[in-house]
N, C-alpha and C. Protein backbone atom coordinates (compact mmCIF):
# COMPACT_ATOMS: atom_id res chain seq x y z
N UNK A 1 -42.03 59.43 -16.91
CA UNK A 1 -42.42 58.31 -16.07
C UNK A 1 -43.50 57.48 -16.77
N UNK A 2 -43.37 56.38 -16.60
CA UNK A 2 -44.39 55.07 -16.92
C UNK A 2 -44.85 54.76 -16.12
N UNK A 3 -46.13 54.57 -15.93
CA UNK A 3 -46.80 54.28 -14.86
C UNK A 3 -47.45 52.62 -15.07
N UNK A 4 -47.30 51.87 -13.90
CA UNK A 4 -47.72 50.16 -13.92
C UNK A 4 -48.98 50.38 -13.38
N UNK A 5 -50.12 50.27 -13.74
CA UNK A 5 -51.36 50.13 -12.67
C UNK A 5 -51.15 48.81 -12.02
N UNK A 6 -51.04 48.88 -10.43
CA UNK A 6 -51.30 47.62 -9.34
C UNK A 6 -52.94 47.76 -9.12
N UNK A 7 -53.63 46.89 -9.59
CA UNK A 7 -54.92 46.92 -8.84
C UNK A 7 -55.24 45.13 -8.24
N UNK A 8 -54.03 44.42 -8.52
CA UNK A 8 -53.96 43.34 -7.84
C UNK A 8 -54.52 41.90 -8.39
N UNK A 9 -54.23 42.56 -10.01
CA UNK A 9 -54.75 41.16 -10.78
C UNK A 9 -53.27 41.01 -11.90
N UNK A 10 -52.41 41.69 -11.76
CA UNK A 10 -51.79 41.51 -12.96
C UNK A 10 -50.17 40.98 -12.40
N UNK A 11 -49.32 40.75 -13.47
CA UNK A 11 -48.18 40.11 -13.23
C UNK A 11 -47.32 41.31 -13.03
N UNK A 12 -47.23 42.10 -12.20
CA UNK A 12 -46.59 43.15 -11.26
C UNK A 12 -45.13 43.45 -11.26
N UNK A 13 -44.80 41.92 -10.67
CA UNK A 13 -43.70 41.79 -10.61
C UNK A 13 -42.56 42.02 -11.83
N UNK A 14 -43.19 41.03 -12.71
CA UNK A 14 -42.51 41.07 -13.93
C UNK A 14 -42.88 41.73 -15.07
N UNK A 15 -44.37 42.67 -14.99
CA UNK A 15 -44.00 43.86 -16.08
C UNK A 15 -42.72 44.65 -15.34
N UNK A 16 -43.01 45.09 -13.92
CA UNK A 16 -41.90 45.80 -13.74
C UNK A 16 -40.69 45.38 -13.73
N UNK A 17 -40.52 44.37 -13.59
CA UNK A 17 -38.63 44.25 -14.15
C UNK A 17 -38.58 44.27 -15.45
N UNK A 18 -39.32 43.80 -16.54
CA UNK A 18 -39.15 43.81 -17.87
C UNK A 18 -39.16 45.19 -18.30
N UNK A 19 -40.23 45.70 -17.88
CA UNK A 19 -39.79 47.32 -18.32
C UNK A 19 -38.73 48.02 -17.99
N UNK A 20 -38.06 47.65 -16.78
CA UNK A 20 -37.10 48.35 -15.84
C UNK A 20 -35.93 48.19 -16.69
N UNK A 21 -35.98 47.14 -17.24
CA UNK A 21 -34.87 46.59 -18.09
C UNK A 21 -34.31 47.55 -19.39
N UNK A 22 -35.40 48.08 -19.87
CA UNK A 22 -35.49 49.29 -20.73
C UNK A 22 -35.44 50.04 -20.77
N UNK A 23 -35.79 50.90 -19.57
CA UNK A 23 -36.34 51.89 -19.07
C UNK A 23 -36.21 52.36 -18.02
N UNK A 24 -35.79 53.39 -17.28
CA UNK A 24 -35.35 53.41 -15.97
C UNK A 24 -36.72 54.28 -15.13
N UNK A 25 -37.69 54.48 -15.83
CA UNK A 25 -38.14 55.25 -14.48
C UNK A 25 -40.52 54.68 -14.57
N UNK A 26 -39.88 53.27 -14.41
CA UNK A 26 -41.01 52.81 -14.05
C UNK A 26 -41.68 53.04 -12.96
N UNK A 27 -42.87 53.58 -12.36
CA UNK A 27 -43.61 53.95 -11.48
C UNK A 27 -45.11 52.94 -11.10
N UNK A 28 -44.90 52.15 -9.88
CA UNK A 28 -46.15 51.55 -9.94
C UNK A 28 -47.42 52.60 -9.30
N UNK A 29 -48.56 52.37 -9.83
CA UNK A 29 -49.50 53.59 -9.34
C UNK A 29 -50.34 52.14 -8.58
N UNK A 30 -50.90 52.51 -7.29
CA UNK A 30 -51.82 51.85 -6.81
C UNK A 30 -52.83 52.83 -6.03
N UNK A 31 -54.13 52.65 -5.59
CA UNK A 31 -55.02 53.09 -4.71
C UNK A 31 -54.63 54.23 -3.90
N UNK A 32 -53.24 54.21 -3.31
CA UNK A 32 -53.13 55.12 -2.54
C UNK A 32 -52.54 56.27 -3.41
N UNK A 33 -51.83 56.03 -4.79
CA UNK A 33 -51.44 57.42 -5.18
C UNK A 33 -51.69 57.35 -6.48
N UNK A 34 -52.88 57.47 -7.12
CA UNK A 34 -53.65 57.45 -8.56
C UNK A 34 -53.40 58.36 -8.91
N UNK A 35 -53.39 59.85 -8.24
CA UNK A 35 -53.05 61.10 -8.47
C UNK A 35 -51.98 61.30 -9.45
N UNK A 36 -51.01 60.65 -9.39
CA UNK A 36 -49.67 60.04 -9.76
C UNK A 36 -49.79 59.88 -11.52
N UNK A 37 -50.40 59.19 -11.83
CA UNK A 37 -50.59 58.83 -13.07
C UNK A 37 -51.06 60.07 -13.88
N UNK A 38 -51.41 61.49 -13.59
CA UNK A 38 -51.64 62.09 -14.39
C UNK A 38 -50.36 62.67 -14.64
N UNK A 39 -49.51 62.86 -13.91
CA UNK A 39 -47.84 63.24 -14.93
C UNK A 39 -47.33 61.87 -15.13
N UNK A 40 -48.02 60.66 -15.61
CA UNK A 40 -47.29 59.84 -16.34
C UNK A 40 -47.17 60.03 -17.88
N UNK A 41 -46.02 59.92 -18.75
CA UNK A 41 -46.24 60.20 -20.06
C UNK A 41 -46.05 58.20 -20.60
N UNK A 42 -46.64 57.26 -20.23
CA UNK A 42 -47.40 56.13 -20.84
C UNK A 42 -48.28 55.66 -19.81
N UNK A 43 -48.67 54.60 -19.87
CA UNK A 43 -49.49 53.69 -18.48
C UNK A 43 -49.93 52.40 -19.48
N UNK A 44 -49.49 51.38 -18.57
CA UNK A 44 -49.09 50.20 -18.58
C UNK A 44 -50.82 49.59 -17.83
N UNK A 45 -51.75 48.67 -18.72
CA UNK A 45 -52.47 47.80 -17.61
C UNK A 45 -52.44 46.65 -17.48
N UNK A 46 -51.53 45.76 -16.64
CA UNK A 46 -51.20 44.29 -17.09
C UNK A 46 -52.91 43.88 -16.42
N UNK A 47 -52.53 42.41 -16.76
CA UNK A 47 -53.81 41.55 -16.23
C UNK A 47 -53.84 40.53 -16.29
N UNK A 48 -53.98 39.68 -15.40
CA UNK A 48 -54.69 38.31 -15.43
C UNK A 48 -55.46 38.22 -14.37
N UNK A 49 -55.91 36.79 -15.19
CA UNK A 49 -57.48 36.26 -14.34
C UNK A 49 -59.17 36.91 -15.34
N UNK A 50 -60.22 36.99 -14.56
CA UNK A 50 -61.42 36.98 -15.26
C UNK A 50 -61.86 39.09 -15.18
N UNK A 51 -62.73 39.02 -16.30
CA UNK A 51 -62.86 40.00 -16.89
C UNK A 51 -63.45 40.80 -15.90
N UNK A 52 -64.56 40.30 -14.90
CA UNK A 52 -65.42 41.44 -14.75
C UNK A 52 -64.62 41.36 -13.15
N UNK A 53 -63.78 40.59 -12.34
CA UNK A 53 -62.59 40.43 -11.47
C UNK A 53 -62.10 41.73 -12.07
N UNK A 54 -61.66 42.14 -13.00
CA UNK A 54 -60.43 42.81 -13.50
C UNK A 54 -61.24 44.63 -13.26
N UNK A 55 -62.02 44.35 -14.40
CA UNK A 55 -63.58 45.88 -14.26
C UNK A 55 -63.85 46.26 -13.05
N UNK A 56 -64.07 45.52 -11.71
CA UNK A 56 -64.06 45.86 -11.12
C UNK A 56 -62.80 46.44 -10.29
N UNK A 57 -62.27 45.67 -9.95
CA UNK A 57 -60.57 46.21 -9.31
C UNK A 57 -59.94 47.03 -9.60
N UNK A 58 -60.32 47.57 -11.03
CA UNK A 58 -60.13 48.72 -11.78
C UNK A 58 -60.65 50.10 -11.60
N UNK A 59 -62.28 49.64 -11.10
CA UNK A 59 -62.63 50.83 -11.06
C UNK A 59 -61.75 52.32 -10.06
N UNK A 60 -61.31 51.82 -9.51
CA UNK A 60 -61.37 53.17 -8.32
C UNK A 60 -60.09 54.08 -9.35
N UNK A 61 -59.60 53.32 -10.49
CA UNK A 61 -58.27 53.85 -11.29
C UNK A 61 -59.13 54.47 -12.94
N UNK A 62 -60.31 54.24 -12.79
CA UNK A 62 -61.12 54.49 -14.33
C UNK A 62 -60.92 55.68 -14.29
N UNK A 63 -61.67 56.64 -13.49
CA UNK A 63 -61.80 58.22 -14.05
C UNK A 63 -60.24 58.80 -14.26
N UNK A 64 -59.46 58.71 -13.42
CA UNK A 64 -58.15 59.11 -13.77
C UNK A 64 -57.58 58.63 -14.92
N UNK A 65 -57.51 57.33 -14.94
CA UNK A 65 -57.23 56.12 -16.65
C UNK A 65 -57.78 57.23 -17.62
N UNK A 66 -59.27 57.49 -17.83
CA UNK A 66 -60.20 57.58 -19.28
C UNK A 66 -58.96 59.25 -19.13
N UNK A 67 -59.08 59.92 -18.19
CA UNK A 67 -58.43 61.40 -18.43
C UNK A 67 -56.82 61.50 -18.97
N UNK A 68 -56.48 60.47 -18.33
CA UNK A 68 -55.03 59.86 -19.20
C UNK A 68 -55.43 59.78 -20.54
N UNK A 69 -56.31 59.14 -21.28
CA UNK A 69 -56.15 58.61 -22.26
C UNK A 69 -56.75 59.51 -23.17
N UNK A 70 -57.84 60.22 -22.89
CA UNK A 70 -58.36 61.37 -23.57
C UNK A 70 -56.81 62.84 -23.56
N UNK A 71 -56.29 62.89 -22.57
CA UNK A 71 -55.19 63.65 -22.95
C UNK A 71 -54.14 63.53 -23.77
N UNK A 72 -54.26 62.17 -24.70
CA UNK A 72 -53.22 61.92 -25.62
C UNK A 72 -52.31 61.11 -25.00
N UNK A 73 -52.03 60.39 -23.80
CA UNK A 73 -51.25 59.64 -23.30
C UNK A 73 -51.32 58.65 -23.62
N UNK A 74 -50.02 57.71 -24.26
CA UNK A 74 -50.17 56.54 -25.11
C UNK A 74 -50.96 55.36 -23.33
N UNK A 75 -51.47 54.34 -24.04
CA UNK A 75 -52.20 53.75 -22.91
C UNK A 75 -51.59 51.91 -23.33
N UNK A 76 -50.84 50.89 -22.78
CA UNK A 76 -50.92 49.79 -23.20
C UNK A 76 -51.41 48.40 -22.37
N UNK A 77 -52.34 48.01 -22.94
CA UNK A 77 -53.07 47.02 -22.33
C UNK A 77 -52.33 45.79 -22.93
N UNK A 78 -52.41 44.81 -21.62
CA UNK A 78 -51.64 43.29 -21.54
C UNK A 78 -52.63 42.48 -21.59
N UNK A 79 -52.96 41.46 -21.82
CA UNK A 79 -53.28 39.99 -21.90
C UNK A 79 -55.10 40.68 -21.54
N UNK A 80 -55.39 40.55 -20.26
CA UNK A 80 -56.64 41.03 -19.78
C UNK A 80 -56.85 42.50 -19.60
N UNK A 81 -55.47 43.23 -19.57
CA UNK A 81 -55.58 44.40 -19.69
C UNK A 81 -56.00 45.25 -20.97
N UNK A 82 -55.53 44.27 -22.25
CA UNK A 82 -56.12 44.83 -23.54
C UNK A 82 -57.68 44.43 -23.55
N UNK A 83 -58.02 43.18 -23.32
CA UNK A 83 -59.30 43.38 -23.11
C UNK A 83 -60.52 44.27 -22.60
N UNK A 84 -60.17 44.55 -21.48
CA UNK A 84 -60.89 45.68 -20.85
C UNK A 84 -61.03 46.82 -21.32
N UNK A 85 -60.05 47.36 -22.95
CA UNK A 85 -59.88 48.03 -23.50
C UNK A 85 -61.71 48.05 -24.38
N UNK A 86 -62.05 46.98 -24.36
CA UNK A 86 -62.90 47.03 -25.54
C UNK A 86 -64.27 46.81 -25.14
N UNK A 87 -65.61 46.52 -25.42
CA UNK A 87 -67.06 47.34 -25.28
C UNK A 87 -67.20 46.29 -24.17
N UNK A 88 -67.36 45.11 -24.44
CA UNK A 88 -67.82 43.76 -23.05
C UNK A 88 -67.20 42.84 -23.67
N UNK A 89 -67.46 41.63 -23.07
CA UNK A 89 -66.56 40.43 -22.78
C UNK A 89 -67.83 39.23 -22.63
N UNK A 90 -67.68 38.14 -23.38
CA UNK A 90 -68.32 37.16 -23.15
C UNK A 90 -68.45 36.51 -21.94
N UNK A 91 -67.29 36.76 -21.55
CA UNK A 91 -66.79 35.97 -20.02
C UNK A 91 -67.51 36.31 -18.97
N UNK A 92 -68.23 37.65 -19.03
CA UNK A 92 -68.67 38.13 -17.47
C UNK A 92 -69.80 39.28 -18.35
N UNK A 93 -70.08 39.98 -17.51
CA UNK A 93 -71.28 40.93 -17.12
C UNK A 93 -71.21 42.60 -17.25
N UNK A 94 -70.10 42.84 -16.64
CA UNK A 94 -69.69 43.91 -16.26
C UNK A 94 -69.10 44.52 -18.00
N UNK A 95 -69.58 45.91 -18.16
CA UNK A 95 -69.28 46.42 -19.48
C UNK A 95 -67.62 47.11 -19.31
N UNK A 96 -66.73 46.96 -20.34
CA UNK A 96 -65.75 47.10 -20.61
C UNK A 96 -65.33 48.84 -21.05
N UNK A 97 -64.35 49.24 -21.25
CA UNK A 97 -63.65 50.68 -21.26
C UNK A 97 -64.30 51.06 -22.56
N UNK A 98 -64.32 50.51 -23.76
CA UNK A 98 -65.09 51.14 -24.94
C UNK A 98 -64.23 51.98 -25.81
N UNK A 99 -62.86 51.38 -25.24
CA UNK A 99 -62.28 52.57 -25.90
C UNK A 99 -61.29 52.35 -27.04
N UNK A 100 -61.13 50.81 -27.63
CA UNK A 100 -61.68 50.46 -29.07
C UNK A 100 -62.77 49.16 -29.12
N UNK A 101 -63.58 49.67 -30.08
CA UNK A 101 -65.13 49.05 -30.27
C UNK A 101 -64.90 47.57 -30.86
N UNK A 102 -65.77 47.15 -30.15
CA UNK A 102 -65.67 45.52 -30.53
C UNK A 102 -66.41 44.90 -29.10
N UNK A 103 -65.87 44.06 -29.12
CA UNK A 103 -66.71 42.77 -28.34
C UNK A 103 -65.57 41.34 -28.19
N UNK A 104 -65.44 41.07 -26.82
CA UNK A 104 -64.49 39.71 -26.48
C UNK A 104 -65.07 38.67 -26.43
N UNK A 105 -64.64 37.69 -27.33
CA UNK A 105 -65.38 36.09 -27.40
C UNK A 105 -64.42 35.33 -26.90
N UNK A 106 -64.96 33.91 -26.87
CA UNK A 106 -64.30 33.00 -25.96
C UNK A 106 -63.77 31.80 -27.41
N UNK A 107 -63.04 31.57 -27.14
CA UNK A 107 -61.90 30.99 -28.06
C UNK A 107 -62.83 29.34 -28.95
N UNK A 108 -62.62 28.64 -29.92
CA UNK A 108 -63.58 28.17 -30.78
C UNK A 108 -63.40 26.87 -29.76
N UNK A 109 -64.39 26.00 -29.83
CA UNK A 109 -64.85 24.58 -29.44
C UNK A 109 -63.54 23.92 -30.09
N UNK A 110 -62.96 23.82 -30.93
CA UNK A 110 -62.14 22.95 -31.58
C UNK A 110 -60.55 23.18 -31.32
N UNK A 111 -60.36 23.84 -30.39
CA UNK A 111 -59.08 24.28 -29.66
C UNK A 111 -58.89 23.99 -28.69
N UNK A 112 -57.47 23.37 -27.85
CA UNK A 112 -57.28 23.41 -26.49
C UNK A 112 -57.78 24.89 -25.91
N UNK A 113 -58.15 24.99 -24.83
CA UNK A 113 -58.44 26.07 -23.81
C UNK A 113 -58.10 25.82 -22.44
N UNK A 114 -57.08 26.86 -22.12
CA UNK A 114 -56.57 28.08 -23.08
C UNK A 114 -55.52 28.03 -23.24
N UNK A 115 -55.65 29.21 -24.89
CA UNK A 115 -54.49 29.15 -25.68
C UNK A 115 -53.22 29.35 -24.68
N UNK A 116 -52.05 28.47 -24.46
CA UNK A 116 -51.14 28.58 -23.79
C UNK A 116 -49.93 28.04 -24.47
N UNK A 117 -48.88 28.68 -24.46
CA UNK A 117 -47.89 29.00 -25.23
C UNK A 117 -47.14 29.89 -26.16
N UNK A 118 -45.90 29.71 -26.87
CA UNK A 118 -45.47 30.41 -27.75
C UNK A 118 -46.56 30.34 -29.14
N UNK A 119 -46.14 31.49 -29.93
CA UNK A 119 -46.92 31.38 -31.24
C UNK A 119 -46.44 32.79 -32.39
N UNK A 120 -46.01 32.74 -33.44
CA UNK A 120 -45.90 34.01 -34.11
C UNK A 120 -46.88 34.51 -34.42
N UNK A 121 -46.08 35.95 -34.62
CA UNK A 121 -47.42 37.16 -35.31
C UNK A 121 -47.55 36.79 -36.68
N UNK A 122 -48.67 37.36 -37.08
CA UNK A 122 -48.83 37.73 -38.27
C UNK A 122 -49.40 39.32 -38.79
N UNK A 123 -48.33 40.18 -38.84
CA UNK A 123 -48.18 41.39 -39.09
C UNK A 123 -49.13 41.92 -39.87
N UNK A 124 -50.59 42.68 -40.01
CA UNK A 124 -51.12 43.33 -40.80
C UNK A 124 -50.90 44.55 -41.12
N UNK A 125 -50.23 45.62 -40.39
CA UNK A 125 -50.03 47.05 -40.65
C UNK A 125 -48.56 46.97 -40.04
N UNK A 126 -48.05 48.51 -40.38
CA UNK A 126 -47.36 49.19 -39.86
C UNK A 126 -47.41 49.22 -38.21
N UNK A 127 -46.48 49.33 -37.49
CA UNK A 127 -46.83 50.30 -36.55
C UNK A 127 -45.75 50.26 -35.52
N UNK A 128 -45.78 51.67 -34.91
CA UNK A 128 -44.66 51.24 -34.12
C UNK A 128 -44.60 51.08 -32.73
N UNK A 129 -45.07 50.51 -32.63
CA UNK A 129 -45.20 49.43 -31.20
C UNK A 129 -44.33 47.85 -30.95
N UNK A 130 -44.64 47.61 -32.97
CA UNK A 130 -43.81 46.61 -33.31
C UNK A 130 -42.48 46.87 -34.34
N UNK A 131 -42.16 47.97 -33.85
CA UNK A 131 -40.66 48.35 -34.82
C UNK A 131 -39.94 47.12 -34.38
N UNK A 132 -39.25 46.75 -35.38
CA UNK A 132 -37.99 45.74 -35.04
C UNK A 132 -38.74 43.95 -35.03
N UNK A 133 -39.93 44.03 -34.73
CA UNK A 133 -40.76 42.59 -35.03
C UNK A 133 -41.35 42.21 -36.07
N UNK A 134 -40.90 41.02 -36.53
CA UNK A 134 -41.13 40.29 -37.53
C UNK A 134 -42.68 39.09 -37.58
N UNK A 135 -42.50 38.36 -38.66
CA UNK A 135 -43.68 37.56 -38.71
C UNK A 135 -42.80 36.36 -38.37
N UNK A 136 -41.43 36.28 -37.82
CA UNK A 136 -40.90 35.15 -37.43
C UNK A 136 -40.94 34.68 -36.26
N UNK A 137 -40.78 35.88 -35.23
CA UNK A 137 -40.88 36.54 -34.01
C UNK A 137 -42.05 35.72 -33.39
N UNK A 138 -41.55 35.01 -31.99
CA UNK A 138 -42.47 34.51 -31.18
C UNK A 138 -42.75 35.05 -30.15
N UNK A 139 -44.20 34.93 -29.69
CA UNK A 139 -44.59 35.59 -28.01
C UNK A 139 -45.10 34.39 -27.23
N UNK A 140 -45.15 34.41 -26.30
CA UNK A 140 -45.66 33.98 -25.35
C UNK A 140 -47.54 34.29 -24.88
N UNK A 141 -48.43 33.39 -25.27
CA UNK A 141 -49.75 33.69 -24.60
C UNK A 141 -50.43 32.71 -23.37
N UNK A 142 -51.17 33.68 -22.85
CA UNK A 142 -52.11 32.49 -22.26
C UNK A 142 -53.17 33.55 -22.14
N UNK A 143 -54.27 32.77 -22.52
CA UNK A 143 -55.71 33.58 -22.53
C UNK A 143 -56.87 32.06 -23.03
N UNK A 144 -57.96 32.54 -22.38
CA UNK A 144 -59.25 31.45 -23.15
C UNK A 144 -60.21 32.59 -24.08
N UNK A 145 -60.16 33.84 -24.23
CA UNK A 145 -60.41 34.43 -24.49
C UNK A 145 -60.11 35.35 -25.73
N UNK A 146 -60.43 35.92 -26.55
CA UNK A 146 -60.06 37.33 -27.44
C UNK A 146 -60.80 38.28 -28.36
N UNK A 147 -60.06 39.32 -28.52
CA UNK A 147 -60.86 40.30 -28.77
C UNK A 147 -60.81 40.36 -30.33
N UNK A 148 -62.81 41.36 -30.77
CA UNK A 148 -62.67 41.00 -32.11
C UNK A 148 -62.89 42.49 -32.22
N UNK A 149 -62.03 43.32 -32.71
CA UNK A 149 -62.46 44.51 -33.13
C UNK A 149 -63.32 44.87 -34.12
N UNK A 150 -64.36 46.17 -33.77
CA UNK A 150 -65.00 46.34 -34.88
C UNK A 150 -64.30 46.88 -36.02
N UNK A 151 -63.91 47.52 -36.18
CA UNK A 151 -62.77 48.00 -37.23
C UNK A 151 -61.81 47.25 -37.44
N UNK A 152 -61.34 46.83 -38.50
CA UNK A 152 -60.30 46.03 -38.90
C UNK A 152 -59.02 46.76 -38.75
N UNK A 153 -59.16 47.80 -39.00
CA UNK A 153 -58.16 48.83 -39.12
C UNK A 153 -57.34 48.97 -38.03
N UNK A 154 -57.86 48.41 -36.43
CA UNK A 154 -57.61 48.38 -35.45
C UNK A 154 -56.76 47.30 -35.32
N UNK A 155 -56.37 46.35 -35.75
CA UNK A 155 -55.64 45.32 -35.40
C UNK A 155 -54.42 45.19 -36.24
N UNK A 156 -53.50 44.97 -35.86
CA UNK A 156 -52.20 45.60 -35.99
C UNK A 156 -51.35 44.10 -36.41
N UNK A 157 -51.80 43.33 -35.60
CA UNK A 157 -50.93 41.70 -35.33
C UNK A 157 -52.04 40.91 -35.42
N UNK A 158 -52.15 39.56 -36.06
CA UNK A 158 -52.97 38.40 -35.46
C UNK A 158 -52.07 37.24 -35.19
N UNK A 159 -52.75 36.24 -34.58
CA UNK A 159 -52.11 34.93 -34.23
C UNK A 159 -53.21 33.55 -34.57
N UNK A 160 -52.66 32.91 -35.24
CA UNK A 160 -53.10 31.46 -35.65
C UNK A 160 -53.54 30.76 -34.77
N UNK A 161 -54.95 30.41 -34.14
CA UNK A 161 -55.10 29.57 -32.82
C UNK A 161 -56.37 29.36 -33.44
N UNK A 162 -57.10 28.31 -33.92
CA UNK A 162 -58.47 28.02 -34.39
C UNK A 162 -58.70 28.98 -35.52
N UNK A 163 -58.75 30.34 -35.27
CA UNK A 163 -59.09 31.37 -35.98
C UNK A 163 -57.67 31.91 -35.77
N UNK A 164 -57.72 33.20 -36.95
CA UNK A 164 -57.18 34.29 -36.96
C UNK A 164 -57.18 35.12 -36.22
N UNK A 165 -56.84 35.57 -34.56
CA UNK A 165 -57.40 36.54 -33.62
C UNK A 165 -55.97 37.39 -33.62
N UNK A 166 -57.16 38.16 -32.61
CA UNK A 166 -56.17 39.95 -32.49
C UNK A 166 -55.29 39.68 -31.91
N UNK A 167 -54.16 39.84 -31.73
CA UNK A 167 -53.17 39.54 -31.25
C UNK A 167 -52.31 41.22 -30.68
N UNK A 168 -51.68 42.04 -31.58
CA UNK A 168 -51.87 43.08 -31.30
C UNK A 168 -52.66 44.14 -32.26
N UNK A 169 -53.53 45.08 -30.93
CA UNK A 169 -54.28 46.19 -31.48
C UNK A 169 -53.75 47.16 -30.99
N UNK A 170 -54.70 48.38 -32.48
CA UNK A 170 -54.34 50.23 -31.72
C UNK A 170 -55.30 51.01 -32.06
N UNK A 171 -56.02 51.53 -31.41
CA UNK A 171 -56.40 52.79 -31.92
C UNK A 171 -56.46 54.18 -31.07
N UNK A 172 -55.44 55.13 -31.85
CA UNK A 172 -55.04 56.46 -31.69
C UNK A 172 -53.95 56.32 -30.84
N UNK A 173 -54.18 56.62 -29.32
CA UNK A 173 -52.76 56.79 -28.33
C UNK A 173 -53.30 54.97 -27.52
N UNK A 174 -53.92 54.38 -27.87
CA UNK A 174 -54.68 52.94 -27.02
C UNK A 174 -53.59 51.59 -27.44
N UNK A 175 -52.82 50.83 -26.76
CA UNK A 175 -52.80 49.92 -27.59
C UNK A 175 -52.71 48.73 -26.78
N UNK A 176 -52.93 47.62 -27.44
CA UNK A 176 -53.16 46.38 -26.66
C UNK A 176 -52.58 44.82 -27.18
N UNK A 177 -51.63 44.23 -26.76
CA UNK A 177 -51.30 43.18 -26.87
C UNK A 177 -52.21 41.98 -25.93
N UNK A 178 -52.51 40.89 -26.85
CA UNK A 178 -52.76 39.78 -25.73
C UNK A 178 -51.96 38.82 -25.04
N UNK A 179 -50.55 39.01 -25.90
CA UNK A 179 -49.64 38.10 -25.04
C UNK A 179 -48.89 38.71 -24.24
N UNK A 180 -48.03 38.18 -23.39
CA UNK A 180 -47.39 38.76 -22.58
C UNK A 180 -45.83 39.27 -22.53
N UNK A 181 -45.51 40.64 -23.18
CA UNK A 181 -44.27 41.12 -23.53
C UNK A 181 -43.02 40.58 -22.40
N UNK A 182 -43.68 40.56 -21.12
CA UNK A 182 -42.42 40.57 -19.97
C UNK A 182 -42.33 39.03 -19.97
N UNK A 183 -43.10 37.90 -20.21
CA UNK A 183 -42.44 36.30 -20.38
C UNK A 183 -42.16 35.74 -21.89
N UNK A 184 -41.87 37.00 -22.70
CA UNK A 184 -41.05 37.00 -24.08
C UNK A 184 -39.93 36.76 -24.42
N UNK A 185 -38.91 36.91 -23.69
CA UNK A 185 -37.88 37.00 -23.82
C UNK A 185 -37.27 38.01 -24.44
N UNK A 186 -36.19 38.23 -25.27
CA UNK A 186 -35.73 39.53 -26.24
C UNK A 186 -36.71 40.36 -26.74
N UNK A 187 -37.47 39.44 -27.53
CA UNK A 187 -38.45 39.90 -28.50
C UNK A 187 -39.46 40.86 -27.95
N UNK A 188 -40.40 40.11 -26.19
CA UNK A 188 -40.84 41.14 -25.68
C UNK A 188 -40.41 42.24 -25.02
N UNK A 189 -39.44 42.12 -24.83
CA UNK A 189 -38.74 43.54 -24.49
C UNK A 189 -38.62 44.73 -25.49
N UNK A 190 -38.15 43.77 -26.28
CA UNK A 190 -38.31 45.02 -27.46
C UNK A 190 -39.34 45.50 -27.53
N UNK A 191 -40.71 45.29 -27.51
CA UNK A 191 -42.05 46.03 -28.12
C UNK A 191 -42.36 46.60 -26.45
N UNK A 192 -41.67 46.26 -25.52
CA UNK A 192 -41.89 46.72 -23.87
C UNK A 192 -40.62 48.51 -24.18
N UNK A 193 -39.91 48.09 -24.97
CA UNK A 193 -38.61 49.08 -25.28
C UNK A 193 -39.43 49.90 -26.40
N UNK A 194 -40.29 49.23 -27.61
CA UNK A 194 -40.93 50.22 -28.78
C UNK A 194 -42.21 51.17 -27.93
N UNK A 195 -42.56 50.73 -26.51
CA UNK A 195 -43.98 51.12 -25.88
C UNK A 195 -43.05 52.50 -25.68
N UNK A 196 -42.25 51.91 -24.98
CA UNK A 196 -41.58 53.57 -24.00
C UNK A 196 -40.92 54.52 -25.31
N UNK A 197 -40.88 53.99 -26.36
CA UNK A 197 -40.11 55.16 -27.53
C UNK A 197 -41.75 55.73 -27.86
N UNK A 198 -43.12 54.94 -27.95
CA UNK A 198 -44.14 55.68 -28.33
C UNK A 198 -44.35 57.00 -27.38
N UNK A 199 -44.46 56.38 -26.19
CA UNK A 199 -44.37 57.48 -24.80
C UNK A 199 -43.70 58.39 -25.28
N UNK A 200 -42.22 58.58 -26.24
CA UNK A 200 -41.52 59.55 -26.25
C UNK A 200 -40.59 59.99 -24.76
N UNK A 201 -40.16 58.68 -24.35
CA UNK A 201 -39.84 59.50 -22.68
C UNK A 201 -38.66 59.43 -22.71
């Protein structure tokens, strides 16, 4: 089972059909059955909207989340959901999961904001999250925001928008895209289809 965290900021609807599409045994976890998520073998945190909106709405799902993720359970963060992955956020107040190191800045003065639209990767490592994706390969973003990892080693994908930003990251069983796999089309399905082969399910 894959588990969707609902905490009522993220695009719900359509991670779960996009995954469903792949995958047959998507599970949304909300408030009333968190319990749930510890026999999940992945967990999904979509997101939109503002950071410390998100930290909070989250909390009542943290202690169960960090025990997921310390048990080796692959973990994949979406748009605001990868964010929250990482130490704080320019955007707000509230300190972030920490659980790859870095810090979220707000996108350069010399760019529309926010980045909205298609855009290709640009592939730095291996990995397989992105089996089957290319540097031709387009996603879909919208964010004013992104994350700068402290480790380079951590970033997997970047995307061309003012700067060079993270586009997709990993570290260990953690991983985090900023665009959005389920308004991808083929392409995001596939890396929504490479998440559930990491799961092993």
């Amino acid at each position: 089972m894959i588990a969707i965290i609902d905490y009522g900021m993220g695009n719900l609807f359509s991670i779960y059909n996009g995954l469903k599409r792949v995958y047959d045994r998507p599970m949304v976890i909300t408030v009333d059955n968190i319990t749930d998520i510890r026999a999940a073998e992945g967990v999904i945190v979509p997101g939109v909207g503002a950071f410390d909106d998100c930290i909070r709405n989250l909390e009542p799902f943290s202690e169960a989340l960090i025990e997921v993720v310390e048990s080796g359970v692959p973990v994949l963060g979406i748009c605001i959901g990868m964010q929250v992955l990482f130490d704080a956020s320019e955007e707000g107040n509230e300190k972030g999961w920490g659980l790859i190191p870095g810090e979220v800045v707000r996108l350069p003065a010399n760019v529309r904001v926010p980045h909205m639209g298609w855009n290709n990767l640009h592939l730095q490592r291996d990995s397989e999250l992105l089996d089957g994706i290319t540097d031709a390969d387009y996603f879909y973003f919208v964010h004013s925001y992104y994350c700068v990892p402290r480790d380079d080693d951590a970033t997997v994908a970047t995307v061309e928008y003012g700067v060079q930003l993270a586009a997709v990251v990993n570290k260990e069983n953690v991983y985090g895209v900023q665009f959005h796999p389920e308004k991808s089309s083929k392409k995001g399905l596939r890396v929504l289809s490479d998440f559930v082969q990491v799961c092993k399910c």
